[in-house]
C-alpha atoms as a PDB file:
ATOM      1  CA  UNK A   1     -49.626 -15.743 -23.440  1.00  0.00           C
ATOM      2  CA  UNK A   2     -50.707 -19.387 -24.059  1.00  0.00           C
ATOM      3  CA  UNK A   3     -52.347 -18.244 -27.913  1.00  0.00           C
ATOM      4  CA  UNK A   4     -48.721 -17.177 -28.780  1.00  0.00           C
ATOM      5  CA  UNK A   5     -47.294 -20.170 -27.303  1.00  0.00           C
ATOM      6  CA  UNK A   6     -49.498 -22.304 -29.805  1.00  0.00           C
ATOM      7  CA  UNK A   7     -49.263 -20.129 -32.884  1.00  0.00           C
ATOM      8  CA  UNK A   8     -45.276 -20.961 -31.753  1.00  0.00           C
ATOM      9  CA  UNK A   9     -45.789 -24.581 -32.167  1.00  0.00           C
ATOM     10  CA  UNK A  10     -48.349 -24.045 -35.057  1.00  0.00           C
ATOM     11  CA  UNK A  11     -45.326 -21.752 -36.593  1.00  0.00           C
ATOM     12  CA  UNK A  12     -43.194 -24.418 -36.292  1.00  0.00           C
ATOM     13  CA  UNK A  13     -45.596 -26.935 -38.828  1.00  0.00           C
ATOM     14  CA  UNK A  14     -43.900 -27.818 -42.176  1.00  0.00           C
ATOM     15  CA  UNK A  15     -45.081 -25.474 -45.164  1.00  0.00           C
ATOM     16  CA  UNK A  16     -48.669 -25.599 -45.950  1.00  0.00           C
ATOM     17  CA  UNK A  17     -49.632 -27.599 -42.974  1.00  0.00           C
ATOM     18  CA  UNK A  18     -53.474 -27.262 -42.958  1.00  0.00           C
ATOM     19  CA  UNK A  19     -56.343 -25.853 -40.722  1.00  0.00           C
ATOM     20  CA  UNK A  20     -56.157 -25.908 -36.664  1.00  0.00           C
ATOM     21  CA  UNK A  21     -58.582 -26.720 -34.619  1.00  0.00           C
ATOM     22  CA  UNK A  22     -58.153 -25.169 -30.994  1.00  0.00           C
ATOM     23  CA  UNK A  23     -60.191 -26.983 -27.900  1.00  0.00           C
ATOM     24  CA  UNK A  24     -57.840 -24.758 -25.412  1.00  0.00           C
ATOM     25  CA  UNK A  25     -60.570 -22.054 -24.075  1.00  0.00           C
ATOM     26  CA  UNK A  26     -62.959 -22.174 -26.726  1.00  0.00           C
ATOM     27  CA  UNK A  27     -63.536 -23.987 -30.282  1.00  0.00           C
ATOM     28  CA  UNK A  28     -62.554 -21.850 -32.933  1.00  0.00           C
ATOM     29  CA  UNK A  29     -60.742 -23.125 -36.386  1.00  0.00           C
ATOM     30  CA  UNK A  30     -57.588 -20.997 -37.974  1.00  0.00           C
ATOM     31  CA  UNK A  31     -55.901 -21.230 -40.981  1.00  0.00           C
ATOM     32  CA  UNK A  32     -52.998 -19.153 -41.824  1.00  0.00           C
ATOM     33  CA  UNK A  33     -54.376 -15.509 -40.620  1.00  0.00           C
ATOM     34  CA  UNK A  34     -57.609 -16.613 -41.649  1.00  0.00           C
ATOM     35  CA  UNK A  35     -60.312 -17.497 -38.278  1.00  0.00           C
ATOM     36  CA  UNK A  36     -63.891 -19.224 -38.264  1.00  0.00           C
ATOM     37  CA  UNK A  37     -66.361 -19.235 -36.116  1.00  0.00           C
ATOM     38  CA  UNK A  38     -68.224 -23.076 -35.551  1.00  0.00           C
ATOM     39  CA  UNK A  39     -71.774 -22.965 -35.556  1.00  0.00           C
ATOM     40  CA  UNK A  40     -72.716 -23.633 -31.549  1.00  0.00           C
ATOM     41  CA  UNK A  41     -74.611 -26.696 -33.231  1.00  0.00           C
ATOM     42  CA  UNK A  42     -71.704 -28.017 -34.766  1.00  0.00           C
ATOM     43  CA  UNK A  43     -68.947 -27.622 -31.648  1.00  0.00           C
ATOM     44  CA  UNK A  44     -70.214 -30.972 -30.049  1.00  0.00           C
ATOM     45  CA  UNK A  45     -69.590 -32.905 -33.272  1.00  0.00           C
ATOM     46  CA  UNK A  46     -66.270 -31.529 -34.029  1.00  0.00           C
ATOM     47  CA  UNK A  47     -65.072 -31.751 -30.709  1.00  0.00           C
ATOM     48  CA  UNK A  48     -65.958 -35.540 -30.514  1.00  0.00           C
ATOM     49  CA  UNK A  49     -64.077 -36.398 -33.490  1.00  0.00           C
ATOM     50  CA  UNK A  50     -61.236 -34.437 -32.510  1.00  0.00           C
ATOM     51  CA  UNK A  51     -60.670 -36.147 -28.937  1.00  0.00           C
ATOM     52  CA  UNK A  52     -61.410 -39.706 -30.459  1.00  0.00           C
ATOM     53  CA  UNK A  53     -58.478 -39.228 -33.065  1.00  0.00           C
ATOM     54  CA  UNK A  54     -59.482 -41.978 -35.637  1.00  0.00           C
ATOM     55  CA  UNK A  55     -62.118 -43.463 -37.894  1.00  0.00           C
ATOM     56  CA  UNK A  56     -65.663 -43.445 -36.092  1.00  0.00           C
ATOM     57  CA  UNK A  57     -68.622 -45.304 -36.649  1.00  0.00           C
ATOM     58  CA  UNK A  58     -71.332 -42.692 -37.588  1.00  0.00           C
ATOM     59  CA  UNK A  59     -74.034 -44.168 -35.953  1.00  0.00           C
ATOM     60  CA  UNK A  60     -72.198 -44.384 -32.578  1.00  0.00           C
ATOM     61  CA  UNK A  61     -71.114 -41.241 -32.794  1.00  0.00           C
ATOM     62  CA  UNK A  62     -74.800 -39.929 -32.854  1.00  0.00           C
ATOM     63  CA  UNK A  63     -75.806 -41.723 -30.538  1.00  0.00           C
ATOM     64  CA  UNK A  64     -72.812 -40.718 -27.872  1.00  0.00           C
ATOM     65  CA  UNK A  65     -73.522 -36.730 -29.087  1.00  0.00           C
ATOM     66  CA  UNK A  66     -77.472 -37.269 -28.897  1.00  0.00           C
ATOM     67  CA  UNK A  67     -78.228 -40.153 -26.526  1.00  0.00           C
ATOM     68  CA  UNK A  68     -82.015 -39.065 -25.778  1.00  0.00           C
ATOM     69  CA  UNK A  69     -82.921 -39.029 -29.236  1.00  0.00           C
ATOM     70  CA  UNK A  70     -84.212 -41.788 -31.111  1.00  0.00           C
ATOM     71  CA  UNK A  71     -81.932 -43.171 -33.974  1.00  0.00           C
ATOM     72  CA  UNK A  72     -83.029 -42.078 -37.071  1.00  0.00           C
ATOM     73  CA  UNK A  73     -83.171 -38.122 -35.377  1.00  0.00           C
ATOM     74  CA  UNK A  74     -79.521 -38.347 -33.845  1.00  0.00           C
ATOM     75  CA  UNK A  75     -78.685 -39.668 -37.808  1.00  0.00           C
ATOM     76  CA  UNK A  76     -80.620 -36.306 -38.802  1.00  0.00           C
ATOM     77  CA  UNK A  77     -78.828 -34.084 -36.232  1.00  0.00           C
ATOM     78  CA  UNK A  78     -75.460 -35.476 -37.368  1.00  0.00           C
ATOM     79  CA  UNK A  79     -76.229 -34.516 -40.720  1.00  0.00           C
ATOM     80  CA  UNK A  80     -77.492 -31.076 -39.975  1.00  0.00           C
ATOM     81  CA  UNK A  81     -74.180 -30.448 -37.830  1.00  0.00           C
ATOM     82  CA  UNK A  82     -72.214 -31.603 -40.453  1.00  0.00           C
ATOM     83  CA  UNK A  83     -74.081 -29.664 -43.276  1.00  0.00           C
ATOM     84  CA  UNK A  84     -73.931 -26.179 -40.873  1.00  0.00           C
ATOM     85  CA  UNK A  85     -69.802 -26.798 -41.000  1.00  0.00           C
ATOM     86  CA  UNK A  86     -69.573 -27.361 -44.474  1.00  0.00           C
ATOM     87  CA  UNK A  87     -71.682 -24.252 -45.086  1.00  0.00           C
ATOM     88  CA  UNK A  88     -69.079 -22.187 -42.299  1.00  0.00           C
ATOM     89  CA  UNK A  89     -66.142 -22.847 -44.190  1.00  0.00           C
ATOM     90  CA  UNK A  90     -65.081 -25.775 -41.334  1.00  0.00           C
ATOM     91  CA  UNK A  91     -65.173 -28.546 -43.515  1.00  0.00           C
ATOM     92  CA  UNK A  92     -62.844 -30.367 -41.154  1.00  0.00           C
ATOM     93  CA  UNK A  93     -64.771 -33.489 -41.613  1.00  0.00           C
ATOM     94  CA  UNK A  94     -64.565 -35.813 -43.802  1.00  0.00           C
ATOM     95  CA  UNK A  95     -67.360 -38.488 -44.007  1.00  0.00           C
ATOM     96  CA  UNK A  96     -68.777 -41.509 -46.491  1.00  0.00           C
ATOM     97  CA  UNK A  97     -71.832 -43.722 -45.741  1.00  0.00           C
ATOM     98  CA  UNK A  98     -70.640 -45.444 -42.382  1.00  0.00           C
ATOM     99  CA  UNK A  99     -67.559 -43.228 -41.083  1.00  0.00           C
ATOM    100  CA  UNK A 100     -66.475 -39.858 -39.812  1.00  0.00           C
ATOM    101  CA  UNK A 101     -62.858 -38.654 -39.677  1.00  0.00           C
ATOM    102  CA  UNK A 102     -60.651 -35.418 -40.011  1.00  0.00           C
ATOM    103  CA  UNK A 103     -59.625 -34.673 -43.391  1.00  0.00           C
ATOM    104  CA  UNK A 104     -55.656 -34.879 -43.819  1.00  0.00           C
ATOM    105  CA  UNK A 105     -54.043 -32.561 -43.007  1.00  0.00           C
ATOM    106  CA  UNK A 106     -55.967 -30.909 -40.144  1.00  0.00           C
ATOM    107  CA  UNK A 107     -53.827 -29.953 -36.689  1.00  0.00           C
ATOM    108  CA  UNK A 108     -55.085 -29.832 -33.231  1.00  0.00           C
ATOM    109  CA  UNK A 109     -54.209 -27.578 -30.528  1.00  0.00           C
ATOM    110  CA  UNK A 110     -54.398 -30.173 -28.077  1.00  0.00           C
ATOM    111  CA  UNK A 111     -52.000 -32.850 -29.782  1.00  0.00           C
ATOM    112  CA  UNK A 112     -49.384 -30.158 -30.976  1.00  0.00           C
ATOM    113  CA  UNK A 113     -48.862 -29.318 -26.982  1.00  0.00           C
ATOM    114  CA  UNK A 114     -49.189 -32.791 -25.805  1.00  0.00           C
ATOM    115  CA  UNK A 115     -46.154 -33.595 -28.454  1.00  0.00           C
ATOM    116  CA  UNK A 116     -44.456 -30.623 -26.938  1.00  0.00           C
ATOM    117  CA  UNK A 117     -44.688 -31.948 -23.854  1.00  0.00           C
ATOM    118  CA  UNK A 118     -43.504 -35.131 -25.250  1.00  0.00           C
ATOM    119  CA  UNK A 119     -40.319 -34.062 -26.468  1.00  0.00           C
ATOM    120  CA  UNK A 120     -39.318 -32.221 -23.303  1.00  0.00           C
ATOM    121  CA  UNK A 121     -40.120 -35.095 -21.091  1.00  0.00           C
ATOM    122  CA  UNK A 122     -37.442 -37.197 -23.440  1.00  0.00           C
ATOM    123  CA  UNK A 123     -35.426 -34.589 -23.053  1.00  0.00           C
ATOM    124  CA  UNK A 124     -35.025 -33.828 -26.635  1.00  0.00           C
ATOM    125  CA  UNK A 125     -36.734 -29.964 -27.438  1.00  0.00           C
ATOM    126  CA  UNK A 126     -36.863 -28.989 -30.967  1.00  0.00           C
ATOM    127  CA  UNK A 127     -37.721 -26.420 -33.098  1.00  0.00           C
ATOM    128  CA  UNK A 128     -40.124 -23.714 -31.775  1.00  0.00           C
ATOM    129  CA  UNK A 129     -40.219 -25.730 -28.029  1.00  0.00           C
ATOM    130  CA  UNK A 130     -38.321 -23.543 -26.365  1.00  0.00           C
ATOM    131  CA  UNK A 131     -39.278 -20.189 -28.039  1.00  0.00           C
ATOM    132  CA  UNK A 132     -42.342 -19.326 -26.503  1.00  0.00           C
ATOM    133  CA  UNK A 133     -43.201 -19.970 -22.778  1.00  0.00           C
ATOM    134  CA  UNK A 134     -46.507 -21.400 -21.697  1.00  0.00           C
ATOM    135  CA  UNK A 135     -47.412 -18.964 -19.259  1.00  0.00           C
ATOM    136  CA  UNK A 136     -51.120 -18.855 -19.658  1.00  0.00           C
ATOM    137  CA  UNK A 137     -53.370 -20.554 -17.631  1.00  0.00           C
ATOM    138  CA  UNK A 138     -55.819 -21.417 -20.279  1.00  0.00           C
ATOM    139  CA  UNK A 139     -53.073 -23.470 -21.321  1.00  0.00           C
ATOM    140  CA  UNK A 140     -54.698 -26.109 -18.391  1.00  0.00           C
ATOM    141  CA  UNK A 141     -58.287 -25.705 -19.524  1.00  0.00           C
ATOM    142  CA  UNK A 142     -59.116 -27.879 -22.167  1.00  0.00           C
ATOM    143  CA  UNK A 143     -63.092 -26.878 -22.950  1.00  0.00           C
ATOM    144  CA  UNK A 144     -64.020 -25.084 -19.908  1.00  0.00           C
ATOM    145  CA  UNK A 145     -67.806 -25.801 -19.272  1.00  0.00           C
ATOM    146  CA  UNK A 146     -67.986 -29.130 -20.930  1.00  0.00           C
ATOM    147  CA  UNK A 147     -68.597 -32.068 -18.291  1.00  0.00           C
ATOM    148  CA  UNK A 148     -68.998 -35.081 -20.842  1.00  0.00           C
ATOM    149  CA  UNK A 149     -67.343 -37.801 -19.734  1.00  0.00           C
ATOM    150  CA  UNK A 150     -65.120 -37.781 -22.764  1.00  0.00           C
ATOM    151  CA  UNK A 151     -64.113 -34.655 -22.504  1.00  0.00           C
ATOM    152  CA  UNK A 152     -63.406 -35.165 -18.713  1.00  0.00           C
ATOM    153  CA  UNK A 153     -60.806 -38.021 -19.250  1.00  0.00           C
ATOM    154  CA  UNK A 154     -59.092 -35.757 -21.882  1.00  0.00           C
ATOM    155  CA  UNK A 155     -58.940 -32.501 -20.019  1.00  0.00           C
ATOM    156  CA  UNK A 156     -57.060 -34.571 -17.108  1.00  0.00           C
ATOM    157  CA  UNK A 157     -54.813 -36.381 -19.353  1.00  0.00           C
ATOM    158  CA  UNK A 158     -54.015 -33.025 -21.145  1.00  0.00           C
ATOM    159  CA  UNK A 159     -53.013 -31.432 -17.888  1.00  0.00           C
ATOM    160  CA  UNK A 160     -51.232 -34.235 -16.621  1.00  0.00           C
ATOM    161  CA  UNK A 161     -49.220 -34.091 -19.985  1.00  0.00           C
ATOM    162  CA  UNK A 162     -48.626 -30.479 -19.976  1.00  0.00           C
ATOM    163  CA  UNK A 163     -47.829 -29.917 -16.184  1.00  0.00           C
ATOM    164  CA  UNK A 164     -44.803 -32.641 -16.847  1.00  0.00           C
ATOM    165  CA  UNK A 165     -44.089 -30.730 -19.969  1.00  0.00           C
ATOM    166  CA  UNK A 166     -43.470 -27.829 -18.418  1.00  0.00           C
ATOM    167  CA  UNK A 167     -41.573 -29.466 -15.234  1.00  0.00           C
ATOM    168  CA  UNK A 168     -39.303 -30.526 -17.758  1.00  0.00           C
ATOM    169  CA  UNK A 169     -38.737 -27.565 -19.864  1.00  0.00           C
ATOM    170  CA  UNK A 170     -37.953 -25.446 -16.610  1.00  0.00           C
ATOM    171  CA  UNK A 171     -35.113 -28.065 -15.949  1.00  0.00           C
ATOM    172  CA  UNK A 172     -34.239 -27.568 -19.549  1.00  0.00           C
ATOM    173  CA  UNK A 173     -34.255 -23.716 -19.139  1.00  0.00           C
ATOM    174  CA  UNK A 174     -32.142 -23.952 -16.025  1.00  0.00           C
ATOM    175  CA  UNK A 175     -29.079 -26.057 -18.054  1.00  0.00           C
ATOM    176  CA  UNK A 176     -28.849 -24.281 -20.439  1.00  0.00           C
ATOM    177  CA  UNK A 177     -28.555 -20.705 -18.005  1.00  0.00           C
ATOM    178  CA  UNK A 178     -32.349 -19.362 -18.792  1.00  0.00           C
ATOM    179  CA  UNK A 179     -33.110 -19.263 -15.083  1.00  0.00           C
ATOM    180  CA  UNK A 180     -35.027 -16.399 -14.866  1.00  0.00           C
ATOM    181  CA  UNK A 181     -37.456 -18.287 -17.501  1.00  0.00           C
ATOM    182  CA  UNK A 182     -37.422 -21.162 -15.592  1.00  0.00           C
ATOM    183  CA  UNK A 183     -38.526 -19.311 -12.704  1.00  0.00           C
ATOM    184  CA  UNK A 184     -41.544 -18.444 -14.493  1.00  0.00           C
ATOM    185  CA  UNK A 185     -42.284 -21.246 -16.129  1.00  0.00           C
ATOM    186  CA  UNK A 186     -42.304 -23.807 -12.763  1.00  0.00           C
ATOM    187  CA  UNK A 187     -44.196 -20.754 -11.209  1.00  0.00           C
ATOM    188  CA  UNK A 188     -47.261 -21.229 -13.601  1.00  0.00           C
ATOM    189  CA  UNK A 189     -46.284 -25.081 -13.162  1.00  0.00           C
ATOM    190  CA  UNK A 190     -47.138 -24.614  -9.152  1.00  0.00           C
ATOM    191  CA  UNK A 191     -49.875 -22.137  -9.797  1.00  0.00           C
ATOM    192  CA  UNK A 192     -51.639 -24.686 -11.637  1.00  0.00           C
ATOM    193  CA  UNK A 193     -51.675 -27.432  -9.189  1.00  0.00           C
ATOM    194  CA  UNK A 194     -50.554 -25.667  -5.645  1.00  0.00           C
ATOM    195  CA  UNK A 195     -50.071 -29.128  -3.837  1.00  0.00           C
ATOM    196  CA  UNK A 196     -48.681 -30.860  -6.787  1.00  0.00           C
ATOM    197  CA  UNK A 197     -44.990 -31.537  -5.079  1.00  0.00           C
ATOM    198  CA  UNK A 198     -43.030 -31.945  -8.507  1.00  0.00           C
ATOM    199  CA  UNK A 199     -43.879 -28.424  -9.715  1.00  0.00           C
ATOM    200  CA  UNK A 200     -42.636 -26.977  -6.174  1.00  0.00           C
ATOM    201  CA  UNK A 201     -39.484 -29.076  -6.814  1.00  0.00           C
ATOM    202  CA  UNK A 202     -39.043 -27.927  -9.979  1.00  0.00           C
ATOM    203  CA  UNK A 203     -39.314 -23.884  -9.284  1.00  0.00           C
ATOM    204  CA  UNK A 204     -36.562 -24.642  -6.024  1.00  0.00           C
ATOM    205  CA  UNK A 205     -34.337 -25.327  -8.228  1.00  0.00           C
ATOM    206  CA  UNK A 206     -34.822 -22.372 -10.548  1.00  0.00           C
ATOM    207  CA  UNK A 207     -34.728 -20.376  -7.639  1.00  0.00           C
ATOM    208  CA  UNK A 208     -31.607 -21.997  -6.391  1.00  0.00           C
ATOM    209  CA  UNK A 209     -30.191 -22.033 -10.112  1.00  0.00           C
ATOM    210  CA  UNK A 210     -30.398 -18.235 -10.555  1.00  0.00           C
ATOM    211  CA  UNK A 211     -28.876 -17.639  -6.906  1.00  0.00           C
ATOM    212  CA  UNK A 212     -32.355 -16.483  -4.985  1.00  0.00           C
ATOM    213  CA  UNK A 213     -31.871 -19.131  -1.677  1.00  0.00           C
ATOM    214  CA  UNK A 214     -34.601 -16.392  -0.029  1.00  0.00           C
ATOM    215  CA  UNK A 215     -36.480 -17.027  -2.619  1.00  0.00           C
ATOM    216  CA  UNK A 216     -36.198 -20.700  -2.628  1.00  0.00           C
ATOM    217  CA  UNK A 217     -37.165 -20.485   1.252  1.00  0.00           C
ATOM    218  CA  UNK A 218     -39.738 -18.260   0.879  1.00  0.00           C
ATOM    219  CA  UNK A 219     -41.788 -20.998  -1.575  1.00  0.00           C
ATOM    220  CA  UNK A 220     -40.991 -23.574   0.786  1.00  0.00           C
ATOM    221  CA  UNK A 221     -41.823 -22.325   3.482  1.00  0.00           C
ATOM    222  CA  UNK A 222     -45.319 -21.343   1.380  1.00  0.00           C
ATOM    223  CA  UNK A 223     -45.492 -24.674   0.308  1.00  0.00           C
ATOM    224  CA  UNK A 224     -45.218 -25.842   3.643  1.00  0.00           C
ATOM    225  CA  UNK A 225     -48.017 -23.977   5.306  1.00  0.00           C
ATOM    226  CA  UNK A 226     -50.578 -25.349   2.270  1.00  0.00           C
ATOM    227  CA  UNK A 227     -49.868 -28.536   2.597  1.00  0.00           C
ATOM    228  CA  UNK A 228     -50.195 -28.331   6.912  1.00  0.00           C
ATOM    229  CA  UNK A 229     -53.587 -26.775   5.799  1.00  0.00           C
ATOM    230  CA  UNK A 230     -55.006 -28.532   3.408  1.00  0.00           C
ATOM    231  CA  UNK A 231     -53.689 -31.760   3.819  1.00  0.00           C
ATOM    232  CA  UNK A 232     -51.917 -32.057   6.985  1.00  0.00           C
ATOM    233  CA  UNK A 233     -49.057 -33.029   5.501  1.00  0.00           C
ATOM    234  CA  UNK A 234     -45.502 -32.146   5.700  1.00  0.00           C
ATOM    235  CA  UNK A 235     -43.036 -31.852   2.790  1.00  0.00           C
ATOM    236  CA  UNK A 236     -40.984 -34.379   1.672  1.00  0.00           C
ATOM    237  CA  UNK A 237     -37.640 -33.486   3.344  1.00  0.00           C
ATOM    238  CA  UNK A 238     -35.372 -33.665   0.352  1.00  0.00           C
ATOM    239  CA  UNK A 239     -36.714 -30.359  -0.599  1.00  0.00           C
ATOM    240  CA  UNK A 240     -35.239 -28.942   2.600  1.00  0.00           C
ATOM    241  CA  UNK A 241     -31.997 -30.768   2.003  1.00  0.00           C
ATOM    242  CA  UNK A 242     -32.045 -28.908  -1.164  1.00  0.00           C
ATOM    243  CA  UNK A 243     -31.692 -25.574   0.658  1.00  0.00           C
ATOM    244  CA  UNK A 244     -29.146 -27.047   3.039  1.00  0.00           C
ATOM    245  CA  UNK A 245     -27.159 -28.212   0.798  1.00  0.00           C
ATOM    246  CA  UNK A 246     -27.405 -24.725  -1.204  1.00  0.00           C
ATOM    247  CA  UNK A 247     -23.666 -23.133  -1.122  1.00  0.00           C
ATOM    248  CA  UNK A 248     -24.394 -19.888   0.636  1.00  0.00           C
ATOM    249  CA  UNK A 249     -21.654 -17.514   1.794  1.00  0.00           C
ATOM    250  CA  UNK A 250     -21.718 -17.493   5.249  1.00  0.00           C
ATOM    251  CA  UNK A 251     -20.387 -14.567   7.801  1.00  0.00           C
ATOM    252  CA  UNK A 252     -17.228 -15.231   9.686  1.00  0.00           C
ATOM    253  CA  UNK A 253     -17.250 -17.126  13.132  1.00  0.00           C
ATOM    254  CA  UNK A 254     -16.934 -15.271  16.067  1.00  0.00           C
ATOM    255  CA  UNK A 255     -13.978 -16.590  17.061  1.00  0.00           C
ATOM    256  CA  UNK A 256     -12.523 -15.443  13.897  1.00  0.00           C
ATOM    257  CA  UNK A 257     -12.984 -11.630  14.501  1.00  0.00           C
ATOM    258  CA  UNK A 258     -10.786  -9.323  16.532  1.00  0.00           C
ATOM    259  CA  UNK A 259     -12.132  -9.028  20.510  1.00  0.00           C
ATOM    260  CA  UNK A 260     -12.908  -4.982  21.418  1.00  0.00           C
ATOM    261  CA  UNK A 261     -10.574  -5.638  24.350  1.00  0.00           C
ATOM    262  CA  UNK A 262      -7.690  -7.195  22.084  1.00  0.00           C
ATOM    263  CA  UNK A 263      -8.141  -3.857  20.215  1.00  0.00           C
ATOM    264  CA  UNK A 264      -7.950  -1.406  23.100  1.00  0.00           C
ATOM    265  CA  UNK A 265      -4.941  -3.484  24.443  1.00  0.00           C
ATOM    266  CA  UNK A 266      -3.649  -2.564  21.140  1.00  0.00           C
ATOM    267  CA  UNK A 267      -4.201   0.608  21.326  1.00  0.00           C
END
């Protein structure tokens, strides 16, 4: 489940690490055991600051959130949102005359499984990175329903991020004997993005890794049929050289076996 894959890497936080704010699904805040609900006026705000990562300029910031509203009401809606956080228990925010930014100390789903992904690609897992699998597909829907173009960018850059993760944490999984894992985790890899030829690289060689050649030609051959359908495309052949070259036991030649007339003359 992707929300015990994050409490994993949210787990895995040094002591009193502070409130996290989660973008994957929906917006809610946690602390500890402890949820909150954000006001539906508020989300926008919250979610702007949190994909911008730094010190914003209040009145740009209104004016991105509130664009058909004159300057001195985007001002007032920025307050209001701000005020209706505060009075939830989100005080994520911290603010002066000018600027907006997180307070210290405040985590976000988003950046906890980007620097995952991160330290699998570099081939250097630590901690909780290996304990939980991401196996949910939420895990690839960063604000579902939200078509800003801000939020756009980041959804694409988050999945790029995380598909790569997890490409690299199956080939983890499979070196260190965990094949069976690493089965499933190229398999939500590929389920993600069907055509996306580095997942379906990734799960052959699980396959091939935990002995399943059938299996591994099964997926190709899959594969194959997709990509003749939807893109007219063939696969690269190096993922058929990597069942080829697959060390299968093979029956004995012919030649090799006893002729039924040898045996009768035998007889």
């Amino acid at each position: 489940m992707t929300a015990d894959f994050v409490d994993a890497l949210v787990a895995d936080q040094p002591a009193g690490a502070g409130p996290v704010l989660r973008l994957l699904g929906d917006v809610r805040v946690s602390h500890g055991t402890r949820w909150y609900d954000v006001p539906e006026g508020s989300k926008r705000l919250l979610v702007y600051v949190a994909l911008h990562r730094r010190r914003l300029d209040r009145g740009h910031a209104a004016a991105t959130l509130w664009p058909d509203a004159p300057d001195s009401r985007a001002a007032g809606n920025l307050r209001s949102a701000l005020w209706r956080l505060n009075q939830a228990h989100v005080g994520l925010i911290g603010v002066d005359r000018h600027h907006l930014a997180f307070r210290p100390g405040v985590l976000v789903d988003i950046d906890l499984v980007t620097a995952w992904a991160g330290r699998l690609i570099a081939g250097r897992p630590a901690g909780a990175d290996l304990t939980a699998l991401p196996t949910g597909g939420i895990l690839f829907d960063l604000l579902p329903g939200w078509y800003d173009d801000w939020v756009l960018t980041e959804r694409e850059r988050v999945r790029q991020r995380v598909l790569h993760g997890m490409e690299a944490m199956s080939r983890h999984l499979v070196t260190t004997g965990r094949c069976a894992e690493a089965v499933e985790v190229a398999l939500t890899a590929a389920g993600a993005e069907p055509l996306r030829e580095s997942a379906q690289r990734v799960l052959l060689e699980a396959h091939l890794a935990e002995g399943n050649w059938v299996e591994g030609r099964r997926g190709l051959d899959t594969y194959r049929r997709l990509l003749a359908r939807e893109l007219d495309m063939e696969p690269d052949p190096r993922l058929a050289e990597l069942l080829d070259a697959y060390p299968r036991a093979r029956p004995a030649a012919t030649a090799d076996r006893p002729r039924a007339s040898s045996i009768n003359a035998m007889s």
